[in-house]
PDB file of N, CA and C in Angstrom:
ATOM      1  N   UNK A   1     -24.776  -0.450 -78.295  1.00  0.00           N
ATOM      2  CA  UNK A   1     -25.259   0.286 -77.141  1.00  0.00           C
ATOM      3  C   UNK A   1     -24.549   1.638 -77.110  1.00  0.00           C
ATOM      4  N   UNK A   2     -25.152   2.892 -76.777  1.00  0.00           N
ATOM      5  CA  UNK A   2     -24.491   4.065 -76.809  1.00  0.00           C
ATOM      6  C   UNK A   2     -23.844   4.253 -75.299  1.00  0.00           C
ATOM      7  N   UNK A   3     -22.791   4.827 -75.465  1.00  0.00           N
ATOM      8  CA  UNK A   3     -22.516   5.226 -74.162  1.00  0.00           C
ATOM      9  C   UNK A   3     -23.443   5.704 -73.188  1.00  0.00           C
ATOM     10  N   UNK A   4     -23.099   5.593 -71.622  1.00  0.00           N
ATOM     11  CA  UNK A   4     -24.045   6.100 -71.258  1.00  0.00           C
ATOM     12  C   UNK A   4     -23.099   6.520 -69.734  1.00  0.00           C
ATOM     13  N   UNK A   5     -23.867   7.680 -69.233  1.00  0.00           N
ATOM     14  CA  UNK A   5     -22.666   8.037 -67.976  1.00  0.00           C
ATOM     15  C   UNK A   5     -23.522   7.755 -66.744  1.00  0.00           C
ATOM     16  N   UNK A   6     -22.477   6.564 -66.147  1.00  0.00           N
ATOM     17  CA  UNK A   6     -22.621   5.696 -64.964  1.00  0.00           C
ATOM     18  C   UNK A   6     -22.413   6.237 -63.495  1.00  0.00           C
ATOM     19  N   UNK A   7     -23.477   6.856 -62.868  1.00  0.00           N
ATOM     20  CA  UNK A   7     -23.185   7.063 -61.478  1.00  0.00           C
ATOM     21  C   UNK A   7     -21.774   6.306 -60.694  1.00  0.00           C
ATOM     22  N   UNK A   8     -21.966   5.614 -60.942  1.00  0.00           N
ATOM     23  CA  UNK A   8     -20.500   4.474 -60.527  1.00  0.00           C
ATOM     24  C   UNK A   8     -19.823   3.511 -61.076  1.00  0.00           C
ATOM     25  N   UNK A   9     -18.944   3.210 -61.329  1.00  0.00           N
ATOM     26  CA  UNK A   9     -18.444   2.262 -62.126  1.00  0.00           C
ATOM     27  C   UNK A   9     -18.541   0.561 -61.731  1.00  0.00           C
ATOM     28  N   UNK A  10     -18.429  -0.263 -62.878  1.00  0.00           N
ATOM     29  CA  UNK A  10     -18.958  -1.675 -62.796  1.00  0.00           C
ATOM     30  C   UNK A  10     -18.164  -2.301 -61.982  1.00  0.00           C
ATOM     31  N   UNK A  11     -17.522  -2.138 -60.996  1.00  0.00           N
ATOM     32  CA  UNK A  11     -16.554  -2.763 -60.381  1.00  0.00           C
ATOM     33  C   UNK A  11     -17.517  -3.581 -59.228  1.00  0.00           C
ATOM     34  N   UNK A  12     -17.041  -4.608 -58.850  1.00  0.00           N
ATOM     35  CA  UNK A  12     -17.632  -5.378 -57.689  1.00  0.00           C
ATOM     36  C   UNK A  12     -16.789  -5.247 -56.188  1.00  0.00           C
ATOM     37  N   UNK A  13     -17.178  -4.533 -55.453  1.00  0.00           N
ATOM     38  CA  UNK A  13     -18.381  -3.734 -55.332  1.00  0.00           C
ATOM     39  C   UNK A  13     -17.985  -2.619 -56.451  1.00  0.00           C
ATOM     40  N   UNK A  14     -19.313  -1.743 -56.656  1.00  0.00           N
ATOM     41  CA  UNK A  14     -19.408  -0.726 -57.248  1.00  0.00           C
ATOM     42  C   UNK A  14     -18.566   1.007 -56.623  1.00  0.00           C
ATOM     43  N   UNK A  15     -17.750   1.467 -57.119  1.00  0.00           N
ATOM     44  CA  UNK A  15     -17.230   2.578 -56.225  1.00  0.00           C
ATOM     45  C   UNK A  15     -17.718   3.670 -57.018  1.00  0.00           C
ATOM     46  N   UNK A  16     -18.680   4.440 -56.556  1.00  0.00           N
ATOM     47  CA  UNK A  16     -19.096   5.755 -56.832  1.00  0.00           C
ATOM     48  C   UNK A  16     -18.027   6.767 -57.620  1.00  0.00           C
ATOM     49  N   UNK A  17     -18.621   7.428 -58.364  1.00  0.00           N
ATOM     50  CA  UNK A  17     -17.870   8.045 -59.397  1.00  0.00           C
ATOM     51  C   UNK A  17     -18.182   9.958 -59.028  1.00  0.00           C
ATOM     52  N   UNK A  18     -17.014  10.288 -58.417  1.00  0.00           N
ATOM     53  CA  UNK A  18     -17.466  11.469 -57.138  1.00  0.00           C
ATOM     54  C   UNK A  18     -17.410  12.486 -58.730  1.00  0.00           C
ATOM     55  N   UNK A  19     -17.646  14.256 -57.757  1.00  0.00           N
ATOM     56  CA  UNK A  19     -17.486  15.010 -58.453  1.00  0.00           C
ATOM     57  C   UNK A  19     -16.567  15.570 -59.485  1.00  0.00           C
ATOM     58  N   UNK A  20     -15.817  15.088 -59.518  1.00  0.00           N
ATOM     59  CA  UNK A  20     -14.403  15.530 -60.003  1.00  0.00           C
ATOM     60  C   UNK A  20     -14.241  14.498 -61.125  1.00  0.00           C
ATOM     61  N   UNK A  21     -15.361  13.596 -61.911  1.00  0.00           N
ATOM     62  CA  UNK A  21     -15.041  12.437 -62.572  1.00  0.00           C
ATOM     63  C   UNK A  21     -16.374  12.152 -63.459  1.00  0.00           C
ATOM     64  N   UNK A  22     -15.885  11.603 -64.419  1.00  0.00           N
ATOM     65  CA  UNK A  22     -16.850  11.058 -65.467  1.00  0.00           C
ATOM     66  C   UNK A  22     -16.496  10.289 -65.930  1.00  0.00           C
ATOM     67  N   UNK A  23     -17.365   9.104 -65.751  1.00  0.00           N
ATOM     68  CA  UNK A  23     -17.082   7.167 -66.228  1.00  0.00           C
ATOM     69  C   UNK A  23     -18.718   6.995 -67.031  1.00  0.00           C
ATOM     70  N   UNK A  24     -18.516   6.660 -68.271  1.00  0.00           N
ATOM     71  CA  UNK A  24     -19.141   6.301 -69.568  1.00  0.00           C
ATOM     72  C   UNK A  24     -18.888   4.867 -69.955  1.00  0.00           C
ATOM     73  N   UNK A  25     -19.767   3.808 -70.446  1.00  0.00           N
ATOM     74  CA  UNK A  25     -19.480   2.726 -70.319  1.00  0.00           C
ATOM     75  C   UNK A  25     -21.071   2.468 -71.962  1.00  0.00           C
ATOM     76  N   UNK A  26     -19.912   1.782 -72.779  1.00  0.00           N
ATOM     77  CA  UNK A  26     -20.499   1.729 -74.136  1.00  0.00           C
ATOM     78  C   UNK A  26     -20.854   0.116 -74.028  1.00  0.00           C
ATOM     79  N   UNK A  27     -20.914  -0.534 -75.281  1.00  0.00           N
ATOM     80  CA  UNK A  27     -20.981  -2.582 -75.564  1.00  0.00           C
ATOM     81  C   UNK A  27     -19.768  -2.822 -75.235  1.00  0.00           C
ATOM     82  N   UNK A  28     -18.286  -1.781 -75.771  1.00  0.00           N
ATOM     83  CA  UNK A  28     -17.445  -3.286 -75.110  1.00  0.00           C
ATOM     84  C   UNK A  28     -16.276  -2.146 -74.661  1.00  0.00           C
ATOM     85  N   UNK A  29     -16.788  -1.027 -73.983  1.00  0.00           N
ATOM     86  CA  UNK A  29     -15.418   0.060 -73.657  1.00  0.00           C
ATOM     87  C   UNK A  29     -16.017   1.089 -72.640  1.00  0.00           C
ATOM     88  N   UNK A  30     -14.871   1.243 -71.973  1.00  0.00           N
ATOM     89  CA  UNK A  30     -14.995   1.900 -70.570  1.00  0.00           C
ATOM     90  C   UNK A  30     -14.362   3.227 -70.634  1.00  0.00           C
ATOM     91  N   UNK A  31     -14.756   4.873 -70.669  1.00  0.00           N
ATOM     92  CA  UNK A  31     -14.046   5.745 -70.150  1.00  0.00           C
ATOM     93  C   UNK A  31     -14.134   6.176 -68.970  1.00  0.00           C
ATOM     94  N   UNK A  32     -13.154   7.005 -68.745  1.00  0.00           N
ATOM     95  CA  UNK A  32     -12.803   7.640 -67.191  1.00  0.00           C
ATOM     96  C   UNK A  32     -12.416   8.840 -67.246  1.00  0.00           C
ATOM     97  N   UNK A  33     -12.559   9.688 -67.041  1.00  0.00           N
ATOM     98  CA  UNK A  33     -11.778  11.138 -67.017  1.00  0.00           C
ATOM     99  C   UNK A  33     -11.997  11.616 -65.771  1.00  0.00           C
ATOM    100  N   UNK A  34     -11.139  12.108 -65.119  1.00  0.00           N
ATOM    101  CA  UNK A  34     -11.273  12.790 -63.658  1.00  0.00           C
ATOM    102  C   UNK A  34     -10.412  13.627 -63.410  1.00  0.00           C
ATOM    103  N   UNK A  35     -10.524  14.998 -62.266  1.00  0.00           N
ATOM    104  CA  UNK A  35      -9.626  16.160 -62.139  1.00  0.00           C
ATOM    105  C   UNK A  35      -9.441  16.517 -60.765  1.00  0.00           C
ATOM    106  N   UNK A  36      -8.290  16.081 -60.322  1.00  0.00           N
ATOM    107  CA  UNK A  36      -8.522  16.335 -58.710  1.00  0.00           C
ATOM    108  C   UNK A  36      -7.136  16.966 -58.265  1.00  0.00           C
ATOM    109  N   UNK A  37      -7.000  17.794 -57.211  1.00  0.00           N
ATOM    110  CA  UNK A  37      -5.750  18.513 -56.298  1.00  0.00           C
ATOM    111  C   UNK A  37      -4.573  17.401 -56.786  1.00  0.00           C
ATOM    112  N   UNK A  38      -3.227  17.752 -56.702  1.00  0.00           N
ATOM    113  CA  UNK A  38      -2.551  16.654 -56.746  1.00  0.00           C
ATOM    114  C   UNK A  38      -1.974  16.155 -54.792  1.00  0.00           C
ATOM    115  N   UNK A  39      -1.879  15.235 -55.189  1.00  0.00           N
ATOM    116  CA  UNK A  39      -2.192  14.589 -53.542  1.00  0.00           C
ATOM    117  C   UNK A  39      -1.024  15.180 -53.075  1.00  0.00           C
ATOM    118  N   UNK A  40      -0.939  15.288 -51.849  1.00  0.00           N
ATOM    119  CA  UNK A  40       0.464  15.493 -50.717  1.00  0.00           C
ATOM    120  C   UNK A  40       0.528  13.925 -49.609  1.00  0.00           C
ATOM    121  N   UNK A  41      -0.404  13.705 -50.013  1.00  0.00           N
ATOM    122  CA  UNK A  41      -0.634  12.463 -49.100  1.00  0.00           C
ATOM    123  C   UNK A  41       0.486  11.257 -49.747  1.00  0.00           C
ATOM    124  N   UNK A  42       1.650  10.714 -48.689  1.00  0.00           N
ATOM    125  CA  UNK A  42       2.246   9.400 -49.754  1.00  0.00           C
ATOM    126  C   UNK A  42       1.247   8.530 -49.715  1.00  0.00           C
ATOM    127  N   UNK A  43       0.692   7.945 -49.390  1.00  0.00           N
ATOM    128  CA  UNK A  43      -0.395   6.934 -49.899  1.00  0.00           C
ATOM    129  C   UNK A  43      -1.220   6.966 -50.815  1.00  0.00           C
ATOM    130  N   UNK A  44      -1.220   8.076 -51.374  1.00  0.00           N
ATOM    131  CA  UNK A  44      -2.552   8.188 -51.990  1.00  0.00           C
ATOM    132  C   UNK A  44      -1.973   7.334 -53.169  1.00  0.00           C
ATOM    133  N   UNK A  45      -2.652   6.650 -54.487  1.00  0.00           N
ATOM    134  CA  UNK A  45      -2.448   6.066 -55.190  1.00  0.00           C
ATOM    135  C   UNK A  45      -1.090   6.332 -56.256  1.00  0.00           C
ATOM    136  N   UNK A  46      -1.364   7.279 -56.773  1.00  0.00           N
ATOM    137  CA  UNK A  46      -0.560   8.515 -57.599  1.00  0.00           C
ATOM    138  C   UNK A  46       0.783   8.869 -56.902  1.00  0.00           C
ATOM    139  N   UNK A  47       0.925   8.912 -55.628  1.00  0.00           N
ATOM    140  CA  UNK A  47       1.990   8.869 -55.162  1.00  0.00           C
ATOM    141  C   UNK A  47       2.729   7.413 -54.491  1.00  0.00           C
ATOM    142  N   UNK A  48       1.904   6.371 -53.639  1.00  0.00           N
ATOM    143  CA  UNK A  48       2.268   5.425 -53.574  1.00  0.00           C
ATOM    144  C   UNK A  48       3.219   4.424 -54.840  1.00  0.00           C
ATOM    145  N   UNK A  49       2.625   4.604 -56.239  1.00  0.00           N
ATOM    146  CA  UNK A  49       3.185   3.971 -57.228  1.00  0.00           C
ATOM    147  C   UNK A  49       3.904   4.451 -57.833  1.00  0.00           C
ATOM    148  N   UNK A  50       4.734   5.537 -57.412  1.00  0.00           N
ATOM    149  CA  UNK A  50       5.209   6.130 -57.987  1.00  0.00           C
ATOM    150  C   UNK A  50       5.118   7.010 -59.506  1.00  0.00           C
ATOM    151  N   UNK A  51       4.057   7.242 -59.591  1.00  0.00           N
ATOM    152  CA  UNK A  51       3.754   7.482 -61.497  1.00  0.00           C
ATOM    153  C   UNK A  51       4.197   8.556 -61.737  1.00  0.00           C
ATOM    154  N   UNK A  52       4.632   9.872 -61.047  1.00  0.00           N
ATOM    155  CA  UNK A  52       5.327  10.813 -61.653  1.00  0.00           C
ATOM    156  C   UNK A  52       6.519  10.636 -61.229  1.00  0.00           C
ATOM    157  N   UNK A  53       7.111   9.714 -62.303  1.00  0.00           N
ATOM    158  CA  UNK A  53       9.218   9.576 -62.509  1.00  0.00           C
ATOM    159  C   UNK A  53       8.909   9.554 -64.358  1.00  0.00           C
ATOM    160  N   UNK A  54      10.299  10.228 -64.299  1.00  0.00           N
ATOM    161  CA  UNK A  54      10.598  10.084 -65.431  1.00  0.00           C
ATOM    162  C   UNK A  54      10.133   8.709 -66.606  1.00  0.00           C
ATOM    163  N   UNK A  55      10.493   7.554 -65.961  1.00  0.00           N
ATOM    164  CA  UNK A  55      10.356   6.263 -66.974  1.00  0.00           C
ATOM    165  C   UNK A  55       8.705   6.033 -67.431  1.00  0.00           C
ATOM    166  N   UNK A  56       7.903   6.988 -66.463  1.00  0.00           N
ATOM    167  CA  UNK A  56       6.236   6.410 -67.068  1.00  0.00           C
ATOM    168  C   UNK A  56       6.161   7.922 -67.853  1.00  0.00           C
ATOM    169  N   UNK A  57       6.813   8.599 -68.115  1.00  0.00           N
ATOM    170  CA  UNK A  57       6.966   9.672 -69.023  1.00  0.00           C
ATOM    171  C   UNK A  57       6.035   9.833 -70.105  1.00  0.00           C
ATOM    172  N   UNK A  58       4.953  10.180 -70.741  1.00  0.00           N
ATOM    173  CA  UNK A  58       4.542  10.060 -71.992  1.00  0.00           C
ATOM    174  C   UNK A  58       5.195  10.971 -72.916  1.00  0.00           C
ATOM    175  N   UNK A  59       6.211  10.442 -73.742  1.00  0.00           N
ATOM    176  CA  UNK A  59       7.055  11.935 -74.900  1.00  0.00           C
ATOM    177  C   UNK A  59       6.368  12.526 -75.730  1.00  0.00           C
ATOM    178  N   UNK A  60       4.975  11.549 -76.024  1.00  0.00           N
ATOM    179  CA  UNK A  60       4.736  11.597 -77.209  1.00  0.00           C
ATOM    180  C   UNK A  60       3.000  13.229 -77.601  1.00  0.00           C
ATOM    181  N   UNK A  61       3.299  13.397 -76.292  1.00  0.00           N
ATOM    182  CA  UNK A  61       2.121  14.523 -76.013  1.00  0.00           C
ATOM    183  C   UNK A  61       2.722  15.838 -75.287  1.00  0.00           C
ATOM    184  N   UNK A  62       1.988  17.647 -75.733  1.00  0.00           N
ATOM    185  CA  UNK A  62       3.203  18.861 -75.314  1.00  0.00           C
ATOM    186  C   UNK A  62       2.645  18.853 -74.166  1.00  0.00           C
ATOM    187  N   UNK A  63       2.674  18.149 -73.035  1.00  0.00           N
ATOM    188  CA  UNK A  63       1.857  18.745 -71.512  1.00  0.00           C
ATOM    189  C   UNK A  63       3.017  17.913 -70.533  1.00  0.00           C
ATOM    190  N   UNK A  64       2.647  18.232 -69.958  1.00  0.00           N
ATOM    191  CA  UNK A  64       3.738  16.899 -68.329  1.00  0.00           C
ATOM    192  C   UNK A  64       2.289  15.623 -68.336  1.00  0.00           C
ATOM    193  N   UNK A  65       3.091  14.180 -68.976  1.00  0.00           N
ATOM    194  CA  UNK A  65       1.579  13.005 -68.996  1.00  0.00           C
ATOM    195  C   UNK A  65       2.651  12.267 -68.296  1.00  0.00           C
ATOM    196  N   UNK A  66       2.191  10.929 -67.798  1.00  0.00           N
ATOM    197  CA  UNK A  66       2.744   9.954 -67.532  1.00  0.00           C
ATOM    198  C   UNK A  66       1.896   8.654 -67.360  1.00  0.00           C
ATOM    199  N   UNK A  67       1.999   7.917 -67.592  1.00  0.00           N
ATOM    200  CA  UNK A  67       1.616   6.436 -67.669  1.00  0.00           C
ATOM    201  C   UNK A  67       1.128   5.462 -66.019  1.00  0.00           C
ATOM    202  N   UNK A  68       0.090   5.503 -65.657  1.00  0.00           N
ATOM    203  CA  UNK A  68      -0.004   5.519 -64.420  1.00  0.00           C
ATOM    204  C   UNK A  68       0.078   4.206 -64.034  1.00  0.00           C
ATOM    205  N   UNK A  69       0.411   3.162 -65.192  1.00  0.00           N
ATOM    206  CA  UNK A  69       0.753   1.776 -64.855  1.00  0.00           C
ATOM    207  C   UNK A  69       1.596   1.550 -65.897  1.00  0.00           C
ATOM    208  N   UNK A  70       1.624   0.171 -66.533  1.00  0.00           N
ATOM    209  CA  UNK A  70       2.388  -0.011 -67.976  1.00  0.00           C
ATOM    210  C   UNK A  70       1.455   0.145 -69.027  1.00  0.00           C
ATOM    211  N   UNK A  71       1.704   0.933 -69.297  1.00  0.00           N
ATOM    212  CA  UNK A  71       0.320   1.477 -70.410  1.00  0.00           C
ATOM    213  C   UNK A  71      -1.228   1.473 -70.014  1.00  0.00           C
ATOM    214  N   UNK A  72      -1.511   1.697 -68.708  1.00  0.00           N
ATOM    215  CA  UNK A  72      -2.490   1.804 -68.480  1.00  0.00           C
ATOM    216  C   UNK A  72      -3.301   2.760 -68.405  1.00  0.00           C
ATOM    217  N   UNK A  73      -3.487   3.667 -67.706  1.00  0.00           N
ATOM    218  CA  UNK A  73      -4.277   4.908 -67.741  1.00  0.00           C
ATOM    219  C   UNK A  73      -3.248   6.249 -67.978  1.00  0.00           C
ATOM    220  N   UNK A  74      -3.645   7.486 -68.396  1.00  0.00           N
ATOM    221  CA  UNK A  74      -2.935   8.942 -68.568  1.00  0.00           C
ATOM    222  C   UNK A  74      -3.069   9.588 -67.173  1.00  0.00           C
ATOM    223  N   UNK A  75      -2.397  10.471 -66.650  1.00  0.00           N
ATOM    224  CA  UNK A  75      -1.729  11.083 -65.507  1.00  0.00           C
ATOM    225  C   UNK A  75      -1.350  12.368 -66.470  1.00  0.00           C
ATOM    226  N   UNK A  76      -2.199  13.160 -66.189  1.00  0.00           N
ATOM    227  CA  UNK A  76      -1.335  14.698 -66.875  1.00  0.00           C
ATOM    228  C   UNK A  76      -1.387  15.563 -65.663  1.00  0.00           C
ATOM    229  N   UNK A  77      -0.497  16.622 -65.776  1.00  0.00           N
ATOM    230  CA  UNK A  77       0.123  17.640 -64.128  1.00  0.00           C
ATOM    231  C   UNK A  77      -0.529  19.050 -64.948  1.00  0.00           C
ATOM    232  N   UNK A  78      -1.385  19.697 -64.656  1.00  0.00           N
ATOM    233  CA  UNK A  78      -1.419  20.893 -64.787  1.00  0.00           C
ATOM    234  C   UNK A  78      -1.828  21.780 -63.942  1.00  0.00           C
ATOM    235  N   UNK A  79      -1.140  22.810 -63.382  1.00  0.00           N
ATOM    236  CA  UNK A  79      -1.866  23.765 -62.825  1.00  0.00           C
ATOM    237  C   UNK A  79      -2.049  23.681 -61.532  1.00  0.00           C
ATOM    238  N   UNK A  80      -1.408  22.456 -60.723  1.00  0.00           N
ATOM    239  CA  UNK A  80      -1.514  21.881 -59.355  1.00  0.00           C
ATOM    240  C   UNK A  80      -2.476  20.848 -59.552  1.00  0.00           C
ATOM    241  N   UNK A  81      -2.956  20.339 -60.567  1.00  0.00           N
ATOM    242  CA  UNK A  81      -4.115  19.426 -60.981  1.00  0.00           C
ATOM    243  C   UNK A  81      -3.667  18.175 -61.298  1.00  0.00           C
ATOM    244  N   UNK A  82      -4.169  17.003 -60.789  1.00  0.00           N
ATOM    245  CA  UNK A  82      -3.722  15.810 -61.528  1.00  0.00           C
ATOM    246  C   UNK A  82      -5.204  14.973 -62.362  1.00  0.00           C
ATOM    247  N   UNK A  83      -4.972  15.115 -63.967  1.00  0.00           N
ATOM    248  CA  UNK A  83      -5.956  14.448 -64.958  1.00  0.00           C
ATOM    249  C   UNK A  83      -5.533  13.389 -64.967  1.00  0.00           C
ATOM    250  N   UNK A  84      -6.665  12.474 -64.886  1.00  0.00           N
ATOM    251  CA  UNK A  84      -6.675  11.189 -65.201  1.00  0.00           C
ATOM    252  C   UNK A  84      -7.463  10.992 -66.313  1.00  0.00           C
ATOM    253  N   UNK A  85      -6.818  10.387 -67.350  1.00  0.00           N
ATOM    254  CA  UNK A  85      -7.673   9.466 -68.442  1.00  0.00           C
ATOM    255  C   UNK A  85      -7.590   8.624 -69.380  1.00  0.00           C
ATOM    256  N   UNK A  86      -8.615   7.505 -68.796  1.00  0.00           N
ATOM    257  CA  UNK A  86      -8.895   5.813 -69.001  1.00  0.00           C
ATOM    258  C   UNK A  86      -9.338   5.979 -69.693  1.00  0.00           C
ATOM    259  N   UNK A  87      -9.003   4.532 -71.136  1.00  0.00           N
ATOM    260  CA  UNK A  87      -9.773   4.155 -71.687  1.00  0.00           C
ATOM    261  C   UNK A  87      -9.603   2.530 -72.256  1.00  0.00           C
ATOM    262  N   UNK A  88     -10.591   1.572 -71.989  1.00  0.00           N
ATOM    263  CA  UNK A  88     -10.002   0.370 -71.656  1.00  0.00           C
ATOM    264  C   UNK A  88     -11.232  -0.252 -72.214  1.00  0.00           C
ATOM    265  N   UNK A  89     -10.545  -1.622 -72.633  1.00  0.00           N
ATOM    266  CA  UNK A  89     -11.902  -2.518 -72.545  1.00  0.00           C
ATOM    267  C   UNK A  89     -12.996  -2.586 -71.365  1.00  0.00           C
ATOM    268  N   UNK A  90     -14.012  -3.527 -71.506  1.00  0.00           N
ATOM    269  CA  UNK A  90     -15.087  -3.704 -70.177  1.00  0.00           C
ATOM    270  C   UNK A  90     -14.284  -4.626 -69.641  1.00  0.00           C
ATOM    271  N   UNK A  91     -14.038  -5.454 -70.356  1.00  0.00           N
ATOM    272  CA  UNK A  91     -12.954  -7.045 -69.169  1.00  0.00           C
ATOM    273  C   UNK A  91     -11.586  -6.382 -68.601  1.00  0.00           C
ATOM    274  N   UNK A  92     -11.419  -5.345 -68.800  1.00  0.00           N
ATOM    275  CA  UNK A  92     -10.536  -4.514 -68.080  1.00  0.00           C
ATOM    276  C   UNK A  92      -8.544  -4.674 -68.695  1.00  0.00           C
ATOM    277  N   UNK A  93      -8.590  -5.079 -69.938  1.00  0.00           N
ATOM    278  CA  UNK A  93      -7.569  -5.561 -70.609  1.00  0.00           C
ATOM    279  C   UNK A  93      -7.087  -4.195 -71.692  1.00  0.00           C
ATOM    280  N   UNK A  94      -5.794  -3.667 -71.760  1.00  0.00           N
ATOM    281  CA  UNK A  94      -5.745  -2.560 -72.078  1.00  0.00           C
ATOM    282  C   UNK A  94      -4.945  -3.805 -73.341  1.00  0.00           C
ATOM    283  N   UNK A  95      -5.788  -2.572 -74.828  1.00  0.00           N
ATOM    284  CA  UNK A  95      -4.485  -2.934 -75.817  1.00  0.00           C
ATOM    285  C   UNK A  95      -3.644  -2.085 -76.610  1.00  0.00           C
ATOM    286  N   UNK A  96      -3.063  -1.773 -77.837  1.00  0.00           N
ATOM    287  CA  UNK A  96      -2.429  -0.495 -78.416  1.00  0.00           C
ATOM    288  C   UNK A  96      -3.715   0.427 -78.490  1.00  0.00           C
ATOM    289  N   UNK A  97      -3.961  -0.246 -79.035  1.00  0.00           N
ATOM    290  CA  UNK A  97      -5.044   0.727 -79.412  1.00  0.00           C
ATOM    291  C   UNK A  97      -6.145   1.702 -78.127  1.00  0.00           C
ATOM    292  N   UNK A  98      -6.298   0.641 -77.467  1.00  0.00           N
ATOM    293  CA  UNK A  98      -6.796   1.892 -76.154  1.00  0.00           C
ATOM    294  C   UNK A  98      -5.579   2.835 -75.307  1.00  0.00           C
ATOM    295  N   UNK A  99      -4.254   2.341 -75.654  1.00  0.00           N
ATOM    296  CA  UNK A  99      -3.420   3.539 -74.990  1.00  0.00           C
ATOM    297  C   UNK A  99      -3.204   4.297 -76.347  1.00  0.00           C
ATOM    298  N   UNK A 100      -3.139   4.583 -77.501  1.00  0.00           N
ATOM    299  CA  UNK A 100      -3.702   5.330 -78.322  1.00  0.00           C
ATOM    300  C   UNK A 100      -4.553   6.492 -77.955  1.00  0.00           C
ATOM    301  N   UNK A 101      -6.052   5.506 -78.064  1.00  0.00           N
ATOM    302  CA  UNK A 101      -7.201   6.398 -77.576  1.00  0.00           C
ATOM    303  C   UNK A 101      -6.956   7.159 -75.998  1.00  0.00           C
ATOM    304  N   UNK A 102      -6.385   6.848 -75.294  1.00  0.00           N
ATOM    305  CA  UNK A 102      -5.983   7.445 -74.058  1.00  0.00           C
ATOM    306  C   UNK A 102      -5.490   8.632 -74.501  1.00  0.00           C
ATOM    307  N   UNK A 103      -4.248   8.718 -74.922  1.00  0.00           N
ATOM    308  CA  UNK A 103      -3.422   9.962 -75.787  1.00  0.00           C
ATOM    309  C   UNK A 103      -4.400  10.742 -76.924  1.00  0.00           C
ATOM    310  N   UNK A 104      -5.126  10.254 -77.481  1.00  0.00           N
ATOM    311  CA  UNK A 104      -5.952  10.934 -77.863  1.00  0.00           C
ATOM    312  C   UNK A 104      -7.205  11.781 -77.047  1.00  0.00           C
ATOM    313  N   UNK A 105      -7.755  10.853 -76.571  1.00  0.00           N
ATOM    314  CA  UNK A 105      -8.893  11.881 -75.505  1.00  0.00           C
ATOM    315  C   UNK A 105      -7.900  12.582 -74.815  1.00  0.00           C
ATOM    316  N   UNK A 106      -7.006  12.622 -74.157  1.00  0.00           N
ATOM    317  CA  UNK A 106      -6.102  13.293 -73.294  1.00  0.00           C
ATOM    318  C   UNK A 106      -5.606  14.378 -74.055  1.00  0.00           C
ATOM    319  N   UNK A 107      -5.381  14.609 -74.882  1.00  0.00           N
ATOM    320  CA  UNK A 107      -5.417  15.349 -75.907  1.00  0.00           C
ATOM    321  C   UNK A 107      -6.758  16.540 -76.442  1.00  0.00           C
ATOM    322  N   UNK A 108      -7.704  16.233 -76.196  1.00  0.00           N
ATOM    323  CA  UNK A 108      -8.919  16.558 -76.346  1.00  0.00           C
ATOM    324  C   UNK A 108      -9.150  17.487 -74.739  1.00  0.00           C
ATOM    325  N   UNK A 109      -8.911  16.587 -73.745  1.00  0.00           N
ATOM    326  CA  UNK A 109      -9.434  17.253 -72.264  1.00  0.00           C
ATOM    327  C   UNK A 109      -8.312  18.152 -71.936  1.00  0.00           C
ATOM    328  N   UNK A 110      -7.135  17.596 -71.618  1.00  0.00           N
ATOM    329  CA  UNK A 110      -5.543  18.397 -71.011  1.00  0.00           C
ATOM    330  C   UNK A 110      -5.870  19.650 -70.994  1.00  0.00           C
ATOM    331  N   UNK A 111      -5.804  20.331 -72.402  1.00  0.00           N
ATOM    332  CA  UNK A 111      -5.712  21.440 -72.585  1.00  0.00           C
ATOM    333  C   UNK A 111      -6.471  22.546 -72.171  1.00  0.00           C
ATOM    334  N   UNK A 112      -8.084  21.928 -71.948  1.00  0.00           N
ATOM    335  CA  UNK A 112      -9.093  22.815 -71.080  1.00  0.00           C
ATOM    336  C   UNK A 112      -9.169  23.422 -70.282  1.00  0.00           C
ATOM    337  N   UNK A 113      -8.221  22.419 -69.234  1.00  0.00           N
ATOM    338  CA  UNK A 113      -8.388  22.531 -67.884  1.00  0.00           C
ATOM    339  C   UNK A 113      -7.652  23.542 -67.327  1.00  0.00           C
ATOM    340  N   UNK A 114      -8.238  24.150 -66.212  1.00  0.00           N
ATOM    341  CA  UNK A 114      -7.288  25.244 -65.865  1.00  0.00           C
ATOM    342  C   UNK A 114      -7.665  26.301 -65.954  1.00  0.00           C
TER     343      UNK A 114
END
């Protein structure tokens, strides 16, 4: 099946996939890329979990990334901007290889923006 870009993502319920975002959903893999203000709000997700500290750090890319779970999705800081980008199985199970591909597409988008 070719990718195809999903008004909203497969989640039950379904949560709309606003302006600032693009979710693509292939036979057995899910992307996400999204670009939004970075929050001031503590609740907001990004700040509630703390993901910008040092220990979710990504070293391995030249931008400010960080790890927005344990290897789960990319968090890059640019410009007052916070990028997000997923890339995961459909059963929602991250493995090397999709935090790989994370660092790679992130790699691909980061640098655009701005």
């Amino acid at each position: 099946k070719d990718p195809k870009r999903q008004p909203a993502s497969d989640a039950r319920p379904p949560v709309l996939v606003g302006d600032d975002a693009c979710y693509y959903t292939g036979a057995t893999r899910e992307i996400e890329v999204s670009i939004f203000p970075r929050p001031t709000d503590p609740s907001a997700p990004v700040n509630h979990f703390n993901v910008i500290s040092p220990d979710r750090r990504v070293h391995s890319v030249d931008y400010e990334a960080y790890w927005f779970g344990p290897g789960e999705s990319i968090v890059a800081v640019k410009d007052g901007l916070l990028i997000s980008v997923k890339v995961a199985n459909i059963k929602g199970d991250w493995t090397d290889q999709d935090r790989a591909d994370d660092i790679e597409l992130a790699n691909l988008v980061v640098p655009r923006v701005g």
